[in-house]
C-alpha atoms as a PDB file:
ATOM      1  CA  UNK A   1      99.085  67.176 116.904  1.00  0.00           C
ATOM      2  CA  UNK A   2     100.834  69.923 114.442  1.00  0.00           C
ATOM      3  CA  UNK A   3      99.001  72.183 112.420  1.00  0.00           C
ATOM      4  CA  UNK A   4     100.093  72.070 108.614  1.00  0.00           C
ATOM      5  CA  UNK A   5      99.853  75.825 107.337  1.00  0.00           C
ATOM      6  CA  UNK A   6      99.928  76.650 103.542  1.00  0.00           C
ATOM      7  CA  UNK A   7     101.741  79.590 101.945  1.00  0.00           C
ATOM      8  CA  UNK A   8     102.448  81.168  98.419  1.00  0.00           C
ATOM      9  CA  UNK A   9     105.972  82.338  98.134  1.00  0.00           C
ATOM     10  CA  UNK A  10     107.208  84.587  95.491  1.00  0.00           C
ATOM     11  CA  UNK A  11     110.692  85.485  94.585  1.00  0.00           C
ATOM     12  CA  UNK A  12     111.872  88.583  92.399  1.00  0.00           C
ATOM     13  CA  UNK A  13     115.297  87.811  90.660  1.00  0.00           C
ATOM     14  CA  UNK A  14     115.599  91.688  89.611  1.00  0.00           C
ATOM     15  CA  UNK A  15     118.271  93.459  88.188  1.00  0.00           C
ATOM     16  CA  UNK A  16     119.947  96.150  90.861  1.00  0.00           C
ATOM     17  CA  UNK A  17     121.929  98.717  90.155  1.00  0.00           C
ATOM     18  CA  UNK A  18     124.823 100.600  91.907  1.00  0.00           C
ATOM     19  CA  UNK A  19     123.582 104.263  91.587  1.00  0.00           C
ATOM     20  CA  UNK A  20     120.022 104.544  90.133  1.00  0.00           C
ATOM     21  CA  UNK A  21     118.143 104.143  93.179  1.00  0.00           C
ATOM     22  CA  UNK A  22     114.734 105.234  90.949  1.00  0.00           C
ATOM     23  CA  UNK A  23     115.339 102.143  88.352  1.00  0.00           C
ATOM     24  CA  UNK A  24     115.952  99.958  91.816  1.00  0.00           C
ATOM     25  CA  UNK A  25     112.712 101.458  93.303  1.00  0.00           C
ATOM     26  CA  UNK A  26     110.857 100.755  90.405  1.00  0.00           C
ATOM     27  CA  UNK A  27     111.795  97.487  89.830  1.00  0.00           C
ATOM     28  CA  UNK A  28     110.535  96.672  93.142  1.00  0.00           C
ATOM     29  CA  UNK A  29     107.258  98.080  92.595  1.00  0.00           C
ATOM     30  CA  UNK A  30     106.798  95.806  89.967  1.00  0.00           C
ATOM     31  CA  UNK A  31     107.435  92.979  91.340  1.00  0.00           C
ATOM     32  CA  UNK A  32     104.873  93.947  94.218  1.00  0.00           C
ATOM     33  CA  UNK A  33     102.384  94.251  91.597  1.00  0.00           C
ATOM     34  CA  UNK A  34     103.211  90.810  90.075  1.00  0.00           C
ATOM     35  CA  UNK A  35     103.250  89.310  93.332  1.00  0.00           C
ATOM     36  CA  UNK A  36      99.294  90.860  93.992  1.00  0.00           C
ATOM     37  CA  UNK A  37      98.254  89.688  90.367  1.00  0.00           C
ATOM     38  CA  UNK A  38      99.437  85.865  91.240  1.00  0.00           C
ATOM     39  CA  UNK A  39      98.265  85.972  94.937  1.00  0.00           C
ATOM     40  CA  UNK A  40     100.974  85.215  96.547  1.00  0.00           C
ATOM     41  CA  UNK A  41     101.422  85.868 100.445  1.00  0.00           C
ATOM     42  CA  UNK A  42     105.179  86.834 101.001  1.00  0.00           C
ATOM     43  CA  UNK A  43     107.857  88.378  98.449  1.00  0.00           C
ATOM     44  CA  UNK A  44     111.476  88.398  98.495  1.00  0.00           C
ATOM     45  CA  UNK A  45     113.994  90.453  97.128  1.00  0.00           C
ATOM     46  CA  UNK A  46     118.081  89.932  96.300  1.00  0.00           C
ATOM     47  CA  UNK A  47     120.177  91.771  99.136  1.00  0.00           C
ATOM     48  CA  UNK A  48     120.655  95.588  98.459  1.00  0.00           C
ATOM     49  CA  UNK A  49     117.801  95.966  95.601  1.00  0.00           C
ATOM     50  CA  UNK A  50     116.652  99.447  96.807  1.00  0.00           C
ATOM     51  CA  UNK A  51     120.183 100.872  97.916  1.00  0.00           C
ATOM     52  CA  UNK A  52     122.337  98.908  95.256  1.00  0.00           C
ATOM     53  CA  UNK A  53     124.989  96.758  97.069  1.00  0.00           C
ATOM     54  CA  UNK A  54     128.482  98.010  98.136  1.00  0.00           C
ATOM     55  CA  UNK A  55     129.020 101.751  99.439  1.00  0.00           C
ATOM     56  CA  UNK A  56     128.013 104.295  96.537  1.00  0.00           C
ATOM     57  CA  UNK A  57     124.710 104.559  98.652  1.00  0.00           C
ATOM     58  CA  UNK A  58     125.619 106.409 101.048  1.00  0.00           C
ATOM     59  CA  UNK A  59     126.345 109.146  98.484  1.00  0.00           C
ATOM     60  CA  UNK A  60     122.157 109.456  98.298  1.00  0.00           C
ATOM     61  CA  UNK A  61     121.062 108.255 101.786  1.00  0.00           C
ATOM     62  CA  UNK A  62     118.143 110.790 101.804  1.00  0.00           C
ATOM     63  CA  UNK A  63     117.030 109.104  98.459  1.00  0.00           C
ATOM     64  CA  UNK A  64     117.183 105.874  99.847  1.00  0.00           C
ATOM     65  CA  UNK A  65     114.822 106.674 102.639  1.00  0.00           C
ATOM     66  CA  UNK A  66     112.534 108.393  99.985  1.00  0.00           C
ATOM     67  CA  UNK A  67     112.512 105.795  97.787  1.00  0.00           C
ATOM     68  CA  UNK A  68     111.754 103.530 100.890  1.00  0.00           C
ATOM     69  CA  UNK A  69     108.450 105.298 102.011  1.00  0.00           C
ATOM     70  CA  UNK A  70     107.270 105.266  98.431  1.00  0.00           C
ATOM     71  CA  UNK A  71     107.815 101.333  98.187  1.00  0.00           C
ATOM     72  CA  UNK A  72     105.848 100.954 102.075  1.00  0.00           C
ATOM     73  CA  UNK A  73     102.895 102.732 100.986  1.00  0.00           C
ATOM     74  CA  UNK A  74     102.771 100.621  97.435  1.00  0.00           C
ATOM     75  CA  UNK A  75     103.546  97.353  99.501  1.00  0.00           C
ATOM     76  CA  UNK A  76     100.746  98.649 102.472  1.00  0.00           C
ATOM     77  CA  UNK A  77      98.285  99.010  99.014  1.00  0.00           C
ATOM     78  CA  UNK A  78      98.831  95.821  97.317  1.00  0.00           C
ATOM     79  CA  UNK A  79      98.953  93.549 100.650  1.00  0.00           C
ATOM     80  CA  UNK A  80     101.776  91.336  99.693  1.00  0.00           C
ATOM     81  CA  UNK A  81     104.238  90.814 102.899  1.00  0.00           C
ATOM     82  CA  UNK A  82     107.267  92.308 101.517  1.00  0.00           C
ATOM     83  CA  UNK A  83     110.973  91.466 102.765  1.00  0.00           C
ATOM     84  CA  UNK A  84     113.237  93.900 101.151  1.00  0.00           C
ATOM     85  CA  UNK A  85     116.878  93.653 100.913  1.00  0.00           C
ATOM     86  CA  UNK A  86     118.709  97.528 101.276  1.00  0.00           C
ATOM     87  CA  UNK A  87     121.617  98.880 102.715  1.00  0.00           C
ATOM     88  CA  UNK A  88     120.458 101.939 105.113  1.00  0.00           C
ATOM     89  CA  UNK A  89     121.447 104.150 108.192  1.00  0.00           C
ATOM     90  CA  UNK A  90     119.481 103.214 111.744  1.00  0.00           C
ATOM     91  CA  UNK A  91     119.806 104.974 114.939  1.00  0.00           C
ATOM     92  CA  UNK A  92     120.782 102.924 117.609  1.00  0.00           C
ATOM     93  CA  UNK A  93     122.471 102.874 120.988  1.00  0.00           C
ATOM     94  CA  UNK A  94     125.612 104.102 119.907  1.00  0.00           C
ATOM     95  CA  UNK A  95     124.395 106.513 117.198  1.00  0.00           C
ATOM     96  CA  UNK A  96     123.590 106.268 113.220  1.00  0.00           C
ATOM     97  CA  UNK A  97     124.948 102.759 111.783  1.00  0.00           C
ATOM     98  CA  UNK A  98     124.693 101.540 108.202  1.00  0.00           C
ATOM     99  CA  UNK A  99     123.371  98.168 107.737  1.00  0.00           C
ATOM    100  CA  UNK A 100     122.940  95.649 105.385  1.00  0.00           C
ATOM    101  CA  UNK A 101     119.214  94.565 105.947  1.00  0.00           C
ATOM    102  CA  UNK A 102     115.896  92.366 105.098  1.00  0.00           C
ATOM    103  CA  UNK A 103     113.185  94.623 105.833  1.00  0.00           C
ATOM    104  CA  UNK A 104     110.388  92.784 106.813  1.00  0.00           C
ATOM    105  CA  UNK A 105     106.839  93.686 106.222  1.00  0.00           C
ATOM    106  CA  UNK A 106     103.483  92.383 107.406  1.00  0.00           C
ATOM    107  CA  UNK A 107     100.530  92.270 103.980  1.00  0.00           C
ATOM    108  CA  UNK A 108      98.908  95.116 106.087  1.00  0.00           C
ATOM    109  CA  UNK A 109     101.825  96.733 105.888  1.00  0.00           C
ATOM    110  CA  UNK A 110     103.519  96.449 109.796  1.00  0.00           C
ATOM    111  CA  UNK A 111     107.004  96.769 109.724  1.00  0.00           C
ATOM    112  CA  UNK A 112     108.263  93.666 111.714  1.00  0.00           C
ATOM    113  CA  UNK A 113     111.530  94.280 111.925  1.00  0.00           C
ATOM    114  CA  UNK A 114     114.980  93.654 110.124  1.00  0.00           C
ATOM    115  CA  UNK A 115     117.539  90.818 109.761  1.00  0.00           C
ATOM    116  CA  UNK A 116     120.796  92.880 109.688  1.00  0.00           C
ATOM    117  CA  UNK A 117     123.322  91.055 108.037  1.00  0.00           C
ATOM    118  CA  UNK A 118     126.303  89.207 110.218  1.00  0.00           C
ATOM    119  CA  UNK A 119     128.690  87.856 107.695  1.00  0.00           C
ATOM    120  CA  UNK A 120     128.971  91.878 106.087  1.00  0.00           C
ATOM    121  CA  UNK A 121     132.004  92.493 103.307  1.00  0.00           C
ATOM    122  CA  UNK A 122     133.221  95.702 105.106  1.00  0.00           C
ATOM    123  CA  UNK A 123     135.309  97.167 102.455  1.00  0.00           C
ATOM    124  CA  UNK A 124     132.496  96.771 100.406  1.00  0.00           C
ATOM    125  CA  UNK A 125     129.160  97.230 102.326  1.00  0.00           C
ATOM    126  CA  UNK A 126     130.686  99.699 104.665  1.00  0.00           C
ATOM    127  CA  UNK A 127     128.120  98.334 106.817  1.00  0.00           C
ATOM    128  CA  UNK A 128     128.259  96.917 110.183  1.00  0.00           C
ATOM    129  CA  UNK A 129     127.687  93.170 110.859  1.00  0.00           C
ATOM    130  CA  UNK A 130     125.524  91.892 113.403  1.00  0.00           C
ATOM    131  CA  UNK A 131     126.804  90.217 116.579  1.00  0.00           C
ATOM    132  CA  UNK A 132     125.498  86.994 117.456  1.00  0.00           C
ATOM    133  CA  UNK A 133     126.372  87.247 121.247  1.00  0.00           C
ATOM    134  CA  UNK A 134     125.052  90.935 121.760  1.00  0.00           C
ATOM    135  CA  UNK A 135     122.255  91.562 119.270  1.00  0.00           C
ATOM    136  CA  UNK A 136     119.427  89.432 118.741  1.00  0.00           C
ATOM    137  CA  UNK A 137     117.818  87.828 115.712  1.00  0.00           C
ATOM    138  CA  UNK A 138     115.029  89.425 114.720  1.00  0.00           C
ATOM    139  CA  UNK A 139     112.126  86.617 114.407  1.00  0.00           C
ATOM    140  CA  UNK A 140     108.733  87.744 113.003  1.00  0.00           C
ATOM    141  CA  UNK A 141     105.239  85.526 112.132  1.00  0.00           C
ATOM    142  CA  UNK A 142     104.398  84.284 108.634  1.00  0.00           C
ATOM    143  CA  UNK A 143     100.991  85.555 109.143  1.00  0.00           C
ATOM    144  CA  UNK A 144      98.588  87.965 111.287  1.00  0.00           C
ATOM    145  CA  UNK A 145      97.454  84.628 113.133  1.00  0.00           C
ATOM    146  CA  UNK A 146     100.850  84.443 114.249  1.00  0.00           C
ATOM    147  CA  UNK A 147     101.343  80.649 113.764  1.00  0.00           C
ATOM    148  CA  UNK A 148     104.850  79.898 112.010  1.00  0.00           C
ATOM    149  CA  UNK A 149     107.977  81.798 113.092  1.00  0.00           C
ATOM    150  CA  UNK A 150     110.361  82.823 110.317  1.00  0.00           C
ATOM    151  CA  UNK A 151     113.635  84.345 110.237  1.00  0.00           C
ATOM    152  CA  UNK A 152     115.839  86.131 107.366  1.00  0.00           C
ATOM    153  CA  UNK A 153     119.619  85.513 106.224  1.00  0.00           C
ATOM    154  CA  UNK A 154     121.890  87.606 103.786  1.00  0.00           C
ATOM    155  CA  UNK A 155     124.366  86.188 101.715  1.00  0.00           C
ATOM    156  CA  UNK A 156     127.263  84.845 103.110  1.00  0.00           C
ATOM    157  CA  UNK A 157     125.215  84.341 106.379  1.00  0.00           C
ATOM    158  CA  UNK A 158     123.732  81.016 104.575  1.00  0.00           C
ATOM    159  CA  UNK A 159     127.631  80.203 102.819  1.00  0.00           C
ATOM    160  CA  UNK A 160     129.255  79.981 106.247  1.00  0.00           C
ATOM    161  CA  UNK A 161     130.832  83.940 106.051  1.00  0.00           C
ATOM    162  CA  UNK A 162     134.667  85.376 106.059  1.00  0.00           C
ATOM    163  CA  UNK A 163     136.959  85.211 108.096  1.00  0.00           C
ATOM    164  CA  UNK A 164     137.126  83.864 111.674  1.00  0.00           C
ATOM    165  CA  UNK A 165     133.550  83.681 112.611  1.00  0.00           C
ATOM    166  CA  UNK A 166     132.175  79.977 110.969  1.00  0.00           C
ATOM    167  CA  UNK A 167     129.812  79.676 113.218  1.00  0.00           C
ATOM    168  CA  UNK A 168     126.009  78.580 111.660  1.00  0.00           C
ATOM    169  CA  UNK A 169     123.154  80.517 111.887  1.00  0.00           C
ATOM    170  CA  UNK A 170     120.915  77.860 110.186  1.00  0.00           C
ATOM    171  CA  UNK A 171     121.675  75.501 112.800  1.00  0.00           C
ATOM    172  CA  UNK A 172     120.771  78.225 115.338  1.00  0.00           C
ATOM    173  CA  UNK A 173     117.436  78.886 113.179  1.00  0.00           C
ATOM    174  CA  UNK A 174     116.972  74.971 113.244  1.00  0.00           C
ATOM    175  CA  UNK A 175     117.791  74.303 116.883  1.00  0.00           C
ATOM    176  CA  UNK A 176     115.086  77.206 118.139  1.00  0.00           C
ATOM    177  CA  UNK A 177     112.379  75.465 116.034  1.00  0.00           C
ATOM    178  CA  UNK A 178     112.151  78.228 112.903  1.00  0.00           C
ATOM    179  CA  UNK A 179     111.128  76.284 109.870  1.00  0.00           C
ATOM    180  CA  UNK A 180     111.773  78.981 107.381  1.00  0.00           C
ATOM    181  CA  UNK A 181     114.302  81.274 106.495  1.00  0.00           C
ATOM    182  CA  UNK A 182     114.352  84.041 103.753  1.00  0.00           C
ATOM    183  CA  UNK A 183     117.761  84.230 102.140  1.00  0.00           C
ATOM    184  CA  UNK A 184     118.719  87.416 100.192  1.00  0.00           C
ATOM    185  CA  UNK A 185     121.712  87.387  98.384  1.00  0.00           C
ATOM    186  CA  UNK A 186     123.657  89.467  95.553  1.00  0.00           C
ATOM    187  CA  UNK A 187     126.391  87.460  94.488  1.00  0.00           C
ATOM    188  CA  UNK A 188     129.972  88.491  92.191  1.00  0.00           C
ATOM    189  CA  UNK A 189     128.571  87.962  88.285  1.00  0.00           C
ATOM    190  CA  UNK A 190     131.405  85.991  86.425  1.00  0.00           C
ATOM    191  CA  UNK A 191     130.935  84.340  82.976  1.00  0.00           C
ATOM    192  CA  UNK A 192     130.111  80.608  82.952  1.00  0.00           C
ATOM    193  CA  UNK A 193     133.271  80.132  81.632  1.00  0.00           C
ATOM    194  CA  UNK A 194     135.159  81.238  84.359  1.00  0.00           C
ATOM    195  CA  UNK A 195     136.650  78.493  86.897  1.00  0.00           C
ATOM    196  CA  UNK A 196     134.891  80.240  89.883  1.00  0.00           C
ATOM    197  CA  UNK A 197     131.789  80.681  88.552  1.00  0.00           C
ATOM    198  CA  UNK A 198     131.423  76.336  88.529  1.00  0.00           C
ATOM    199  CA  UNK A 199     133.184  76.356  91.604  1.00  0.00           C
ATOM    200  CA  UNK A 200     131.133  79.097  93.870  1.00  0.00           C
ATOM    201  CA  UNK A 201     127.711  77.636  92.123  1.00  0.00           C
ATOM    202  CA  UNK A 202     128.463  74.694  93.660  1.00  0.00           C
ATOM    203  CA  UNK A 203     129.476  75.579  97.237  1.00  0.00           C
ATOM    204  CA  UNK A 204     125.985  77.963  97.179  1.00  0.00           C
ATOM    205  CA  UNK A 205     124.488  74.960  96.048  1.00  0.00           C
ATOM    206  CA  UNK A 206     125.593  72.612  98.789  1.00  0.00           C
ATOM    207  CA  UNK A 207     125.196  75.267 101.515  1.00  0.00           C
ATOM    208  CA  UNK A 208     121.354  75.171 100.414  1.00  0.00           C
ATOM    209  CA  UNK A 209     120.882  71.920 100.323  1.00  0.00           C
ATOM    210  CA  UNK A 210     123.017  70.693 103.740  1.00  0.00           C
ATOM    211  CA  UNK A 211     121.505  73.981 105.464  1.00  0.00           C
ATOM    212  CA  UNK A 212     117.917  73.253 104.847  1.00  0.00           C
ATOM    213  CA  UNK A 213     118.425  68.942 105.264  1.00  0.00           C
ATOM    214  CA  UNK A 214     120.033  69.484 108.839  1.00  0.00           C
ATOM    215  CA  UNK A 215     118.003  72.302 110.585  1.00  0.00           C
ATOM    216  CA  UNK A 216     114.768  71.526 108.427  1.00  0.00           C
ATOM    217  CA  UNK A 217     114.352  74.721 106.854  1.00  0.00           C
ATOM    218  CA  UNK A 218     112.270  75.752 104.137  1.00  0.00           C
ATOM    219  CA  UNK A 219     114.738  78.319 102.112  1.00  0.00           C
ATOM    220  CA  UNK A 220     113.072  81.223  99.649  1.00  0.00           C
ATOM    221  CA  UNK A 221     116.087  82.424  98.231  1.00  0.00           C
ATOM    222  CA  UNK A 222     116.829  85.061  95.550  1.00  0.00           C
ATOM    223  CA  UNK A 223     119.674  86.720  94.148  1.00  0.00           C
ATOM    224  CA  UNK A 224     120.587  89.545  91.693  1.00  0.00           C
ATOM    225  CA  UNK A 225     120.975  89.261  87.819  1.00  0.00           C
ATOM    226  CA  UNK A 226     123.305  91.841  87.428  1.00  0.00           C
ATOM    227  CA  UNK A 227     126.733  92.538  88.455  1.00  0.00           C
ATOM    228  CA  UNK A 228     127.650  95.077  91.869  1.00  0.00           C
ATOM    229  CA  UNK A 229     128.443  98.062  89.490  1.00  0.00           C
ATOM    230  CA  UNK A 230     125.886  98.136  87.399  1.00  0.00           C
ATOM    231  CA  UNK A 231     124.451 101.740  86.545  1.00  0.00           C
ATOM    232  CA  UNK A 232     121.267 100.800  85.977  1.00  0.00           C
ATOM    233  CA  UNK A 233     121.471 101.876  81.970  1.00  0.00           C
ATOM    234  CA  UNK A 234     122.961  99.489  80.157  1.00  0.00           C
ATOM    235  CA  UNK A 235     119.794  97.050  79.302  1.00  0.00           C
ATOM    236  CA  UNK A 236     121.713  94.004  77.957  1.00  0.00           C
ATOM    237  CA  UNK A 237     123.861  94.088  81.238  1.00  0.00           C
ATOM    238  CA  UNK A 238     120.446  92.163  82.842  1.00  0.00           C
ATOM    239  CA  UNK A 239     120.866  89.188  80.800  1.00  0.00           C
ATOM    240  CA  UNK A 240     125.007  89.001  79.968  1.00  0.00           C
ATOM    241  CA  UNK A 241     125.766  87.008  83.262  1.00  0.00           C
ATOM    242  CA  UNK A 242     124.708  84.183  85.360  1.00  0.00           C
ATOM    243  CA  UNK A 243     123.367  84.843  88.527  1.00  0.00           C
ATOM    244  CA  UNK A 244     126.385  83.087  91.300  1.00  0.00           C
ATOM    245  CA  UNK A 245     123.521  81.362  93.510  1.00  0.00           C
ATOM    246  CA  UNK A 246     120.009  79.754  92.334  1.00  0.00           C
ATOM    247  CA  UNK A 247     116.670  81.456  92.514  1.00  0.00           C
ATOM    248  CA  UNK A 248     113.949  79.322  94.230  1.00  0.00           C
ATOM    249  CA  UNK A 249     112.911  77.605  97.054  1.00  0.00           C
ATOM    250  CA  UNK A 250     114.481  74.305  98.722  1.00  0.00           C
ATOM    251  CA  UNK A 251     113.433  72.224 101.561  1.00  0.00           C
ATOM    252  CA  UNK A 252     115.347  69.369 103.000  1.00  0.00           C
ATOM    253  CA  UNK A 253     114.072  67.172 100.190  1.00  0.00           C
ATOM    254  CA  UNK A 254     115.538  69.875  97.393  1.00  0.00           C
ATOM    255  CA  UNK A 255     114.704  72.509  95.200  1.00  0.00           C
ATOM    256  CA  UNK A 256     110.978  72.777  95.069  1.00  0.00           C
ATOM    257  CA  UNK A 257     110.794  75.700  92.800  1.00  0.00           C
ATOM    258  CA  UNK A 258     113.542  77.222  90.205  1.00  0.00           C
ATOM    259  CA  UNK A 259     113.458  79.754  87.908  1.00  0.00           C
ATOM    260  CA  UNK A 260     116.522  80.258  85.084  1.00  0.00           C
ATOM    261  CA  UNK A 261     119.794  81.494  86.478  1.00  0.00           C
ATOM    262  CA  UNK A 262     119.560  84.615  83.428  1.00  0.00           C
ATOM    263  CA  UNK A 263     117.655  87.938  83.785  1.00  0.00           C
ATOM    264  CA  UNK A 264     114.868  89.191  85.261  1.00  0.00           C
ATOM    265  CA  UNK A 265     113.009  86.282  86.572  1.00  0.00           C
ATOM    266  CA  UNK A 266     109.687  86.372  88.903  1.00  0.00           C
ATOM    267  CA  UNK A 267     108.408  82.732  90.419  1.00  0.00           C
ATOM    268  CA  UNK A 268     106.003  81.773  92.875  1.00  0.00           C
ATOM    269  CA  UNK A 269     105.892  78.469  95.116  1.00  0.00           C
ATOM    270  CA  UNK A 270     103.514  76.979  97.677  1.00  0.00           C
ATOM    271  CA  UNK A 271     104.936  75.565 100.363  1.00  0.00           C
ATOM    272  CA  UNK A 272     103.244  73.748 103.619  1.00  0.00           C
ATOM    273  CA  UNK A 273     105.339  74.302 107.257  1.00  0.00           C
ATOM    274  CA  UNK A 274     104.083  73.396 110.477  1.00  0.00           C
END
């Protein structure tokens, strides 16, 4: 007989800017303290929030890393289970290598690992990708009981990647029994108006849906509201553009929870996996 397990799920569509690592800390921060107030278990943020997405990080790396302690000890305080989407430097076999990462936190605070990101944008990210036939996929439990396995994807990981490489990670996810995946994205802001905006909105869309129908995934998924440049300044930038993927969380059955595609937008879902 399988055990049903319940658990609140919180997303934090958050502006993120290119530079100001403080505003992008702080933002964060905020969110954790939304996520305490409305009790929810787990909390996502879009790919890159602490770092800003593309390479204009690695001009403060030593800030990033700051700005990282001062988010585990908030997270470790409010006991939300964080998963944080940054860009940062690891040490690893073959020396210091920037990634594009979830970092994935326990509510007592445990780091459990990261998801490094395999479908990476390498002129942008300047990051590495991760290598399906060398380095694993890092799996880690939904809570301290240890009873649901979870996993994490960025971006173009769920939209089938660049390139060469097609192969799917959701059906990998699905075919070793993981029922839920948290997807952190920060998509290219375009107007509404523009042709690719209707036509990239719908190929997220159908990536969602057909991921999470055929490997029977639950899918918290968030993304930024703010263009890849943004400096963190202009206030009316958070609210000028659509965000290029939907906010929520969808199961094979659809979107459970949505939030609008403008601004700053916090939402929280409960969702049963077994």
């Amino acid at each position: 007989m399988a055990f049903t397990f319940k658990y609140r799920l919180a997303g934090a569509q958050i502006p993120v800017s290119a530079t100001n690592i403080q505003r992008n800390k702080k933002e964060i921060i905020d969110a954790l303290d939304w996520a305490a107030e409305n009790k929810a278990d787990h909390l996502l943020t879009p790919e890159a929030a602490l770092s800003g997405w593309s390479n204009y990080w690695l001009n403060d790396v030593q800030e990033v890393k700051d700005a990282l302690t001062e988010v585990e000890e908030h997270q470790k305080k409010v006991g939300v289970g964080l998963h944080l989407g940054t860009l940062f430097q690891e040490k690893e076999q073959y020396g210091v290598i920037n990634r594009n990462q979830i970092r994935h936190y326990s509510a007592s605070g445990e780091f459990m690992g990261a998801t490094n990101k395999t479908q990476v944008v390498h002129q942008w990210e300047s990051a590495l990708g991760r290598n399906p036939e060398v380095d694993r996929i890092t799996i880690f439990p939904m809570d301290d009981n240890r009873n649901i396995p979870a996993a994490g994807m960025i971006c173009n990981d769920m939209f089938g990647g660049i390139g060469d490489d097609h192969s799917s990670i959701a059906k990998d996810y699905g075919d070793q029994g993981i029922p839920m995946v948290f997807h952190a994205t920060n998509g290219r802001s375009v107007s509404e108006d523009d042709y690719e905006y209707t036509l990239f909105d719908q190929w997220h869309d159908a990536h969602f849906r057909m991921n999470s129908r055929l490997a029977n995934l639950t899918i918290l998924t968030v993304d930024s509201c703010t263009p890849w440049t943004w400096d963190g300044e202009d206030e009316d930038a958070i609210t000028q553009y659509p965000t290029s993927s939907q906010s929520g969380i969808i199961n094979g059955t659809g979107w459970l929870t949505t939030v609008p595609r403008y601004g700053r937008q916090y939402f929280v879902g409960e969702v049963e996996l077994k």
